[in-house]
Protein backbone atom coordinates (compact mmCIF):
# COMPACT_ATOMS: atom_id res chain seq x y z
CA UNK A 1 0.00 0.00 0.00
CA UNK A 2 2.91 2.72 1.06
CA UNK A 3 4.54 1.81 -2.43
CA UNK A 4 1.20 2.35 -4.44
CA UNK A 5 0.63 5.44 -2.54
CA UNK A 6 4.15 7.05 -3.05
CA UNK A 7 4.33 5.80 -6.53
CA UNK A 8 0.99 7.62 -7.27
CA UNK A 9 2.06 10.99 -5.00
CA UNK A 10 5.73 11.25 -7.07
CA UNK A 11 3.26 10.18 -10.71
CA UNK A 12 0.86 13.12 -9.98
CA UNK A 13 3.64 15.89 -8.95
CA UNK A 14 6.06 15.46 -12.11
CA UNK A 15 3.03 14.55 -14.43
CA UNK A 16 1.25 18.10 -13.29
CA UNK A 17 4.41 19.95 -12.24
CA UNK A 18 6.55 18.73 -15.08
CA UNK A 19 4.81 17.72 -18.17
CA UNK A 20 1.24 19.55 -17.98
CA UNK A 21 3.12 23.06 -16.71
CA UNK A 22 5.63 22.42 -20.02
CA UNK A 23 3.02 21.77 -22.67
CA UNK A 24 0.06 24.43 -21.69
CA UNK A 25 3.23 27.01 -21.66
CA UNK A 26 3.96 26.12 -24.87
CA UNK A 27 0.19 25.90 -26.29
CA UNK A 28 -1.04 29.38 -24.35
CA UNK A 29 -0.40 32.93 -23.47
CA UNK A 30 2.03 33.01 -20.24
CA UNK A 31 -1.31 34.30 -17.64
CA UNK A 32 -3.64 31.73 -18.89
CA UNK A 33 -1.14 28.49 -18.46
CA UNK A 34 -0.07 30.31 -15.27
CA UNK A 35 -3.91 30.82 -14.25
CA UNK A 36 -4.46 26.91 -15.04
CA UNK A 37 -1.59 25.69 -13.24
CA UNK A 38 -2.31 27.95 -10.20
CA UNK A 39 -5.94 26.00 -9.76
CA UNK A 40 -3.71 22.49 -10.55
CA UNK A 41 -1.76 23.48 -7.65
CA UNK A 42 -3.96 24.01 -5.17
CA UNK A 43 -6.09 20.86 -5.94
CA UNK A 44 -2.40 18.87 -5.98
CA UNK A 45 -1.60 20.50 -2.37
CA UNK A 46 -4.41 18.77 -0.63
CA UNK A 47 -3.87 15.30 -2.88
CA UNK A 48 0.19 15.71 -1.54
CA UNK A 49 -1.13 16.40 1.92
CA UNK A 50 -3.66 13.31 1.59
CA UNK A 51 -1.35 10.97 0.80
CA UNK A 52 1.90 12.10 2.63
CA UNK A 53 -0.66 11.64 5.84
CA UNK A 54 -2.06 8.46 5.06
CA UNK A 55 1.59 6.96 4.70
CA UNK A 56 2.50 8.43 7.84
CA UNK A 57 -0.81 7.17 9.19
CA UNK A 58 -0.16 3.47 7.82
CA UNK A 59 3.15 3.73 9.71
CA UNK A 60 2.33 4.56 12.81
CA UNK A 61 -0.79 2.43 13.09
CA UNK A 62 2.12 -0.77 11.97
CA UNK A 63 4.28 0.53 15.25
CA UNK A 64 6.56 1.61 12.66
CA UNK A 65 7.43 5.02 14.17
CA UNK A 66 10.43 7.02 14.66
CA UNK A 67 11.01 10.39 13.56
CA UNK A 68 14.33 9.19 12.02
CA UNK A 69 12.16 7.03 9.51
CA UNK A 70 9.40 9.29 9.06
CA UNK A 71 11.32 13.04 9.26
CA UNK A 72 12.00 12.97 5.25
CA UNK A 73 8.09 12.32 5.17
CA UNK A 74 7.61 15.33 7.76
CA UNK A 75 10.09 17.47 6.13
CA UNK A 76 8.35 16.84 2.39
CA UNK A 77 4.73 17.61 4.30
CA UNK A 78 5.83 20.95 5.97
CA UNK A 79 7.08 21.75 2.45
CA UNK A 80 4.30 21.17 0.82
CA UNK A 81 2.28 23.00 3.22
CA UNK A 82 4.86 26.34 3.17
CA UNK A 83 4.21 26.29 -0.62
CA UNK A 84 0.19 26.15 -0.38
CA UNK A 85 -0.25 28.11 2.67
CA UNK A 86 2.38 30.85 2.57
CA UNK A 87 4.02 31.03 -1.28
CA UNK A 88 0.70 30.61 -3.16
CA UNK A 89 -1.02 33.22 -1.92
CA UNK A 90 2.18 35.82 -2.19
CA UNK A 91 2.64 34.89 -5.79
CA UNK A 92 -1.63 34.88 -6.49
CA UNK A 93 -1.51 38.73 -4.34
CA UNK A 94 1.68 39.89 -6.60
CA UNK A 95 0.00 38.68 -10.40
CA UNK A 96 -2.89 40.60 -9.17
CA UNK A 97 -0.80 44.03 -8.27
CA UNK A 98 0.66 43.77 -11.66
CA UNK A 99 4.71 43.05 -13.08
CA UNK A 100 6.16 45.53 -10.66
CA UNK A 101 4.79 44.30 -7.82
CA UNK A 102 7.26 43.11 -4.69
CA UNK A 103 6.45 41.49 -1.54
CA UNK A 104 9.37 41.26 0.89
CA UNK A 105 12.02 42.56 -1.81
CA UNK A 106 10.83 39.94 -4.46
CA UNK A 107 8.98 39.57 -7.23
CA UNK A 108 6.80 37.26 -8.41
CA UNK A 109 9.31 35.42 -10.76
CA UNK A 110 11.59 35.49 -7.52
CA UNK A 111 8.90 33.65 -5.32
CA UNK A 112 8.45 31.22 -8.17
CA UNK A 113 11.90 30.14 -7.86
CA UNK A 114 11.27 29.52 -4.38
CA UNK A 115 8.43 27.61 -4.64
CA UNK A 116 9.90 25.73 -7.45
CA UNK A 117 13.23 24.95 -4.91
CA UNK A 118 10.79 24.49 -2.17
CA UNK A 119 8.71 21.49 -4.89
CA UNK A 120 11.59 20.03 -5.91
CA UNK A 121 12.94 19.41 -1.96
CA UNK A 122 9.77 18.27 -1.16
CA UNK A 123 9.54 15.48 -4.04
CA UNK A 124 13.56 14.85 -3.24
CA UNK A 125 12.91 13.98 0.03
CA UNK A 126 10.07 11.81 -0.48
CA UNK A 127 12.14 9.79 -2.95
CA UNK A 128 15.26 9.84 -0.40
CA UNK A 129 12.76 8.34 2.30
CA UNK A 130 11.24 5.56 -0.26
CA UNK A 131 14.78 4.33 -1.73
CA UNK A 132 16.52 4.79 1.32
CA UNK A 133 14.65 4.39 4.36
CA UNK A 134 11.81 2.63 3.60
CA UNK A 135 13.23 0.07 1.25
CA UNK A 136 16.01 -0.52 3.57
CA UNK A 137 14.11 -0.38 6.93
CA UNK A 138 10.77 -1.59 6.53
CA UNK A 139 9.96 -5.14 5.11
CA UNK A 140 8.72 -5.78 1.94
CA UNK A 141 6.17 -8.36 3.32
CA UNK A 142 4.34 -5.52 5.33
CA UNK A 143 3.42 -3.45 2.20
């Protein structure tokens, strides 16, 4: 179950932060991709929170606990959570103001980078905890 579920949380992030970002950039105007993949984001926030619970969830309820196991999991959720809770709205607030907008000394291409650093950790750490930790620690037999 943890492999279908991490298999299916790293599938949806590159599939919508990877390929569907690339080709409606290339197929639309800059605001409308960046409109669409705004509302892709928020809806892939809550599935990444979903599933980086339940895992956590499936752990715990096996006795299978230890922040040493689980922090890459922890680390990956409190990532994803800085991006949808803090860095989305910034970036929505500055395309609204307009190009020469800042908001603590950057603009919105600078808070993109962020948020792009911040996705990239998140999925990183997810994949260090699967090849890692949890292929190395946990059995395959309790999956």
């Amino acid at each position: 179950m943890i492999n279908a579920l991490i298999v299916a949380f790293l599938s949806i992030n590159i599939t919508i932060g990877y390929v569907v970002a690339s080709v409606l950039f290339s197929h639309l105007e800059s605001a409308v991709a960046g409109k669409i993949m705004g509302l892709f984001f928020s809806g892939l926030y809550i599935i990444d929170v979903l599933i980086l619970l339940a895992v956590i969830l499936i752990l715990f309820l096996r006795k299978q606990r230890g922040f040493y196991k689980q922090g890459w999991l922890w680390v990956s959720l409190l990532l994803i959570l800085l991006n949808a809770l803090y860095l989305s709205p910034i970036m929505a607030q500055l395309k609204l103001a307009g190009a020469d907008a800042q908001a603590l000394g950057m603009s919105f291409s600078g808070w993109h980078a962020v948020s792009q650093i911040i996705f990239m950790l998140a999925l990183g750490f997810v994949i260090i905890w699967w090849l890692f930790v949890y292929s190395k620690t946990y059995s395959a037999s309790t999956d």
